[in-house]
PDB file of N, CA and C in Angstrom:
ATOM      1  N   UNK A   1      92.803 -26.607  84.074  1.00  0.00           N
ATOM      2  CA  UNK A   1      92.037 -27.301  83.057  1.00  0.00           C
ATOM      3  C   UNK A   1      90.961 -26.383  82.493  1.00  0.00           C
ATOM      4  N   UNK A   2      90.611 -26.393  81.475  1.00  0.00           N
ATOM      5  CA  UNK A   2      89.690 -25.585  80.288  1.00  0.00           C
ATOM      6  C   UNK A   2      88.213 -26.382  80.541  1.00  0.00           C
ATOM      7  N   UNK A   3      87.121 -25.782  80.102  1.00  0.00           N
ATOM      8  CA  UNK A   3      85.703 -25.957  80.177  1.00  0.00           C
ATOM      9  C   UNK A   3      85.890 -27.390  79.453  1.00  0.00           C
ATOM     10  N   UNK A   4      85.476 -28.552  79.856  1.00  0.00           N
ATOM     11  CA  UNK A   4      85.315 -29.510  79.305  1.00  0.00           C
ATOM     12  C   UNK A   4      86.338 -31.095  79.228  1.00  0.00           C
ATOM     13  N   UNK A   5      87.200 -30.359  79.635  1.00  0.00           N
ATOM     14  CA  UNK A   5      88.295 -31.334  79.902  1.00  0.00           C
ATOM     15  C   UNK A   5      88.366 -31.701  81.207  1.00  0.00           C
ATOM     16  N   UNK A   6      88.961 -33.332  81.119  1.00  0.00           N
ATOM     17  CA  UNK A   6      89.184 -33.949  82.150  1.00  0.00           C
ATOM     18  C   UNK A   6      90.392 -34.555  82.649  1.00  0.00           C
ATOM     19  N   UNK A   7      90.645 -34.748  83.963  1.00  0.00           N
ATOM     20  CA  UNK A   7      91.653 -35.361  84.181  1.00  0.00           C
ATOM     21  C   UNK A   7      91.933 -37.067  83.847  1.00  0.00           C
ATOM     22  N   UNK A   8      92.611 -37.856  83.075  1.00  0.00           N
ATOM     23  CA  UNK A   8      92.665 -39.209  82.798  1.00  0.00           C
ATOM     24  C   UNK A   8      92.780 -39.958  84.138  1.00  0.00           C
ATOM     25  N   UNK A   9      93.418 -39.788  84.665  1.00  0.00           N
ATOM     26  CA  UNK A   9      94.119 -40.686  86.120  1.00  0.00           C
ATOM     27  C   UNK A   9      92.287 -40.803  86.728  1.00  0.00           C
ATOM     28  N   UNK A  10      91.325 -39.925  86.678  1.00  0.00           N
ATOM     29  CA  UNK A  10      90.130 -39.742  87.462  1.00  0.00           C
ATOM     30  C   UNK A  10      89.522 -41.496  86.670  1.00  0.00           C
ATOM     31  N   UNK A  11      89.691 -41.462  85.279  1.00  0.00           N
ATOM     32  CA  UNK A  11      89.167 -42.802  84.712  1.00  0.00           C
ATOM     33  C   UNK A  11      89.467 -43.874  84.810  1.00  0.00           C
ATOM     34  N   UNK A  12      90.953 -44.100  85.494  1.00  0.00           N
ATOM     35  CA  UNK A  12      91.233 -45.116  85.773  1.00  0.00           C
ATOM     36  C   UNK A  12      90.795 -45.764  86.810  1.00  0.00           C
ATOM     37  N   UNK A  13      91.040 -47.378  86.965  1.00  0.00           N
ATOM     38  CA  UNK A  13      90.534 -48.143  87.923  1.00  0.00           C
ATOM     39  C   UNK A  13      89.334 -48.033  88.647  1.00  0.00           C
ATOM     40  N   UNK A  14      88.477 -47.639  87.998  1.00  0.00           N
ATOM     41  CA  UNK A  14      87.537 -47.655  89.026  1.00  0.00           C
ATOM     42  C   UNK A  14      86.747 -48.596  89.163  1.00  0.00           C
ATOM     43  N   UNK A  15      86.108 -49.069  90.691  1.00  0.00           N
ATOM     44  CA  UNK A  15      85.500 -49.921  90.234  1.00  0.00           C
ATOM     45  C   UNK A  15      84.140 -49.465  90.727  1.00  0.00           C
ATOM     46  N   UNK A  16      83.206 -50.452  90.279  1.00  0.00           N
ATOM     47  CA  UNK A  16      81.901 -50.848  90.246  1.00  0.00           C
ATOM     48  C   UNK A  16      81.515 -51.686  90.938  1.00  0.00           C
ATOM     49  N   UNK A  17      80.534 -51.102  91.303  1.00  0.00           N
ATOM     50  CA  UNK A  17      79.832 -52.071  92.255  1.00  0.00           C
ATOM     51  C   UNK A  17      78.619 -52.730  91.872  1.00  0.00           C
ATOM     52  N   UNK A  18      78.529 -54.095  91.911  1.00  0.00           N
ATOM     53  CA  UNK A  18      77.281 -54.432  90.531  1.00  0.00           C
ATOM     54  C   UNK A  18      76.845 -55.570  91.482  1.00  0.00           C
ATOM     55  N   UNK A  19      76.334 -55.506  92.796  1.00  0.00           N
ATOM     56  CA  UNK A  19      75.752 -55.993  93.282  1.00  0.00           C
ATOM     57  C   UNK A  19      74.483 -56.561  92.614  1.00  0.00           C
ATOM     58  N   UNK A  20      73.868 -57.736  92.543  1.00  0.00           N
ATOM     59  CA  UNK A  20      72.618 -58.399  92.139  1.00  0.00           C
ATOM     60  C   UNK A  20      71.467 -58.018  92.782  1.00  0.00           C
ATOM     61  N   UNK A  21      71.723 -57.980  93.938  1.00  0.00           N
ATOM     62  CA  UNK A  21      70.512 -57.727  95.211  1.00  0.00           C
ATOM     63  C   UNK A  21      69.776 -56.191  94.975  1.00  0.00           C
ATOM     64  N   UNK A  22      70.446 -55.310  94.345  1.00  0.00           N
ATOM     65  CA  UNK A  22      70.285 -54.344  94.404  1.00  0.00           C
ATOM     66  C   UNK A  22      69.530 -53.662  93.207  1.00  0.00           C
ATOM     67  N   UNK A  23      69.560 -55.261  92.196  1.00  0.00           N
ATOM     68  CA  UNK A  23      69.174 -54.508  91.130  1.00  0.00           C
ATOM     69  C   UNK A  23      67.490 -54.524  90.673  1.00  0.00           C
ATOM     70  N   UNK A  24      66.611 -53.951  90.062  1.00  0.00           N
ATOM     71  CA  UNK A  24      65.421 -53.517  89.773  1.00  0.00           C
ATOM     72  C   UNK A  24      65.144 -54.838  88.774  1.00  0.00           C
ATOM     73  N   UNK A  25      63.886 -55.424  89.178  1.00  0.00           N
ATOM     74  CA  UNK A  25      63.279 -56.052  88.409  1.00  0.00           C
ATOM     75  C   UNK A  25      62.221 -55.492  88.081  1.00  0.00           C
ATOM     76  N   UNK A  26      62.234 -55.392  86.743  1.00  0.00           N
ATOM     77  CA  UNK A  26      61.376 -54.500  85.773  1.00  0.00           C
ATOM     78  C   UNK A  26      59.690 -55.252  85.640  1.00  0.00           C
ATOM     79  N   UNK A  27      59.926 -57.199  85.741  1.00  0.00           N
ATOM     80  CA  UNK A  27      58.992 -57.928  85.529  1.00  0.00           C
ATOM     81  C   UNK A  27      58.019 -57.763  86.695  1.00  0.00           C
ATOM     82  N   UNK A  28      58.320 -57.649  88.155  1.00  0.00           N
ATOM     83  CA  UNK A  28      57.613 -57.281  89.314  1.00  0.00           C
ATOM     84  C   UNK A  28      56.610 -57.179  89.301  1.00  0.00           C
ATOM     85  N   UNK A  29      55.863 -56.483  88.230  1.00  0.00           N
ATOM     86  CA  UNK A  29      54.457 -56.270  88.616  1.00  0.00           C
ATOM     87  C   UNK A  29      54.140 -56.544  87.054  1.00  0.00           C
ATOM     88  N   UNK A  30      54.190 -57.384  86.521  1.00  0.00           N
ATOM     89  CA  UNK A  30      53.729 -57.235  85.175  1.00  0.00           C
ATOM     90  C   UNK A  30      52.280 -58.036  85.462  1.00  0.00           C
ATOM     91  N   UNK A  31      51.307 -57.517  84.207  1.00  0.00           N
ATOM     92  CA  UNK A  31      49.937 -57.647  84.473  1.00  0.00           C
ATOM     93  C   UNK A  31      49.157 -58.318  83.034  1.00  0.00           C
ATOM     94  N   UNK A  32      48.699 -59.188  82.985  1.00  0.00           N
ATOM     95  CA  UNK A  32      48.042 -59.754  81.638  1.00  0.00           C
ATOM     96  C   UNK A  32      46.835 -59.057  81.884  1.00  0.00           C
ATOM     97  N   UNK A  33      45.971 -58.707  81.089  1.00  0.00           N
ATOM     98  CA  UNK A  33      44.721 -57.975  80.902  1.00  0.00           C
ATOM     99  C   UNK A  33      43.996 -57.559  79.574  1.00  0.00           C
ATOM    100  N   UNK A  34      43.157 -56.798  79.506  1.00  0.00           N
ATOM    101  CA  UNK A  34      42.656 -55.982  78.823  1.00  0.00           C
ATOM    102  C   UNK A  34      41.942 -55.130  78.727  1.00  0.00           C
ATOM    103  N   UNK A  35      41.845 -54.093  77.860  1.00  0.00           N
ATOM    104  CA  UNK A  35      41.902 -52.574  78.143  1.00  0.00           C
ATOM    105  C   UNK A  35      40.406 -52.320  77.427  1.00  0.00           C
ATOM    106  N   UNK A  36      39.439 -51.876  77.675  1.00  0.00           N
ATOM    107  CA  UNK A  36      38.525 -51.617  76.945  1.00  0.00           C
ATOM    108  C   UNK A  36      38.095 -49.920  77.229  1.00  0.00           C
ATOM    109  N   UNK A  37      37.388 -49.494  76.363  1.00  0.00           N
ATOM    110  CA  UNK A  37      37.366 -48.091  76.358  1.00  0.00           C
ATOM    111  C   UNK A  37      35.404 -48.130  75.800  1.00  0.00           C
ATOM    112  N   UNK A  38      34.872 -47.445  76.715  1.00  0.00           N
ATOM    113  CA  UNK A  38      33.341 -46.851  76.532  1.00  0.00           C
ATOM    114  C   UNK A  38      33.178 -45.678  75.815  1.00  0.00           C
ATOM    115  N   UNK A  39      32.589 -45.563  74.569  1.00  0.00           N
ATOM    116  CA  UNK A  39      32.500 -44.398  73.875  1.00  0.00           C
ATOM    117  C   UNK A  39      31.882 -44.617  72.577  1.00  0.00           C
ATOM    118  N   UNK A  40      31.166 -43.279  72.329  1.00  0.00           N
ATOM    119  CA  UNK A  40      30.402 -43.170  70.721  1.00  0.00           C
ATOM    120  C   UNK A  40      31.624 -42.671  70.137  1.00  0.00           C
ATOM    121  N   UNK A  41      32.805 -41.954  70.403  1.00  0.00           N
ATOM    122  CA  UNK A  41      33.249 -41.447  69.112  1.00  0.00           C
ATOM    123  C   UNK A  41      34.269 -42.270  69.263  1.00  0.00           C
ATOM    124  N   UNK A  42      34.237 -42.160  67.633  1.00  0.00           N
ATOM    125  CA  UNK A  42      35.575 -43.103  66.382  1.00  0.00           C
ATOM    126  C   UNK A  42      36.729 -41.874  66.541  1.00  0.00           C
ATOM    127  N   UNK A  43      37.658 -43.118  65.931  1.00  0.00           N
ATOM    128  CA  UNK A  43      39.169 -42.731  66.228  1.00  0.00           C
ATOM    129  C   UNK A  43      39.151 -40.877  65.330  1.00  0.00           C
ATOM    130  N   UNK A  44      38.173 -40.271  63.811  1.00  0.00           N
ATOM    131  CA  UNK A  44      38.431 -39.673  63.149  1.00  0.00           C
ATOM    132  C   UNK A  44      37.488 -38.236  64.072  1.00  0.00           C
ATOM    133  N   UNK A  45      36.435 -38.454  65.526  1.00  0.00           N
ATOM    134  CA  UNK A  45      35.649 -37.454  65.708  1.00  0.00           C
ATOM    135  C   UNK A  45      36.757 -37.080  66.750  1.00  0.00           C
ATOM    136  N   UNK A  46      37.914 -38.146  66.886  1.00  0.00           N
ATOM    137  CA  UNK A  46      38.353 -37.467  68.620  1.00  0.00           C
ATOM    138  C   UNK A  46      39.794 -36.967  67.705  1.00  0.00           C
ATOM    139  N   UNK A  47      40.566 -36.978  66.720  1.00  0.00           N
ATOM    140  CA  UNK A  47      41.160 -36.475  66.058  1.00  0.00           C
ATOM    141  C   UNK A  47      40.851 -35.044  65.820  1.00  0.00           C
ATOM    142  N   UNK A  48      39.514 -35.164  65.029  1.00  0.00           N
ATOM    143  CA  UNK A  48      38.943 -33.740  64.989  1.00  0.00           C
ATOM    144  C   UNK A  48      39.107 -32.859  66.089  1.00  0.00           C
ATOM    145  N   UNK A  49      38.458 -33.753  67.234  1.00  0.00           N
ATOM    146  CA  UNK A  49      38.460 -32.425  68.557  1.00  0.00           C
ATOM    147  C   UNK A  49      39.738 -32.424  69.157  1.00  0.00           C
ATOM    148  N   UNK A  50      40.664 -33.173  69.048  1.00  0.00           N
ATOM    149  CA  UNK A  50      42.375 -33.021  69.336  1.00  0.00           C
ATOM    150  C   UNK A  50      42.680 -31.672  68.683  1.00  0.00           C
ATOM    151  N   UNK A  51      42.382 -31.477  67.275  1.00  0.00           N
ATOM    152  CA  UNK A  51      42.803 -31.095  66.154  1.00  0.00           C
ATOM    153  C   UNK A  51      41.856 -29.495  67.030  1.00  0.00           C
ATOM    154  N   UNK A  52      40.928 -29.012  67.182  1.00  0.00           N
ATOM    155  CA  UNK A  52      40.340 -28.010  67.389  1.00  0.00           C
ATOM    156  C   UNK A  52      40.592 -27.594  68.894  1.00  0.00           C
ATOM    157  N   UNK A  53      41.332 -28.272  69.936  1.00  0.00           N
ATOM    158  CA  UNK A  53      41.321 -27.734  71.093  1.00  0.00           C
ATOM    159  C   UNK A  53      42.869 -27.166  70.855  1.00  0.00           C
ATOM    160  N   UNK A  54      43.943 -28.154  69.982  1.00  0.00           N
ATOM    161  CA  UNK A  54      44.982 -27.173  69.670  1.00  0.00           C
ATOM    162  C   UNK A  54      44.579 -26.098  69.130  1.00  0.00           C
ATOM    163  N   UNK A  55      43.956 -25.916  68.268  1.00  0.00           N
ATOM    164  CA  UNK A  55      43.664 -24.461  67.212  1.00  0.00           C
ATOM    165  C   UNK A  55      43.237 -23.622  68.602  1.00  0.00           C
ATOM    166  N   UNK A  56      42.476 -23.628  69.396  1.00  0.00           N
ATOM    167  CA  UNK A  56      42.082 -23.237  70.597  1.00  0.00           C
ATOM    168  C   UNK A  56      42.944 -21.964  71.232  1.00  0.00           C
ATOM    169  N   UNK A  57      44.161 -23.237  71.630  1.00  0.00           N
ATOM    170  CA  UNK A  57      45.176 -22.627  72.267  1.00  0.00           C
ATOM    171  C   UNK A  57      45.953 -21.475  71.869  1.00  0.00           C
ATOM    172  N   UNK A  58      45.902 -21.701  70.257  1.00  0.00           N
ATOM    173  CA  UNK A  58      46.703 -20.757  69.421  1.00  0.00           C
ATOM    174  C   UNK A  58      46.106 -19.298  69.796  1.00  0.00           C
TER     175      UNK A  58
END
């Protein structure tokens, strides 16, 4: 067989196992809240300094 190809017979029948017990509940820890943030600078001074610590790097 060549880079990339597969054998068909490998795709057949297979099965799956799709047990319930096993599967991830995503809701588990979900959390109602809210987020507050302490600070003098506005969304356009922390842009700026985003904007100047890239230039930085350069």
């Amino acid at each position: 067989m060549g880079f990339g190809s597969y054998d068909e017979s490998e795709q057949k029948d297979q099965d799956v196992d799709t047990d319930e017990d096993d599967a991830v509940n995503v809701h588990e820890n979900d959390h109602d809240g809210e987020v507050s943030i302490e600070g003098d600078a506005d969304t356009d001074d922390l842009v700026g300094r985003l904007s100047e610590m890239r230039d930085d790097d350069d």
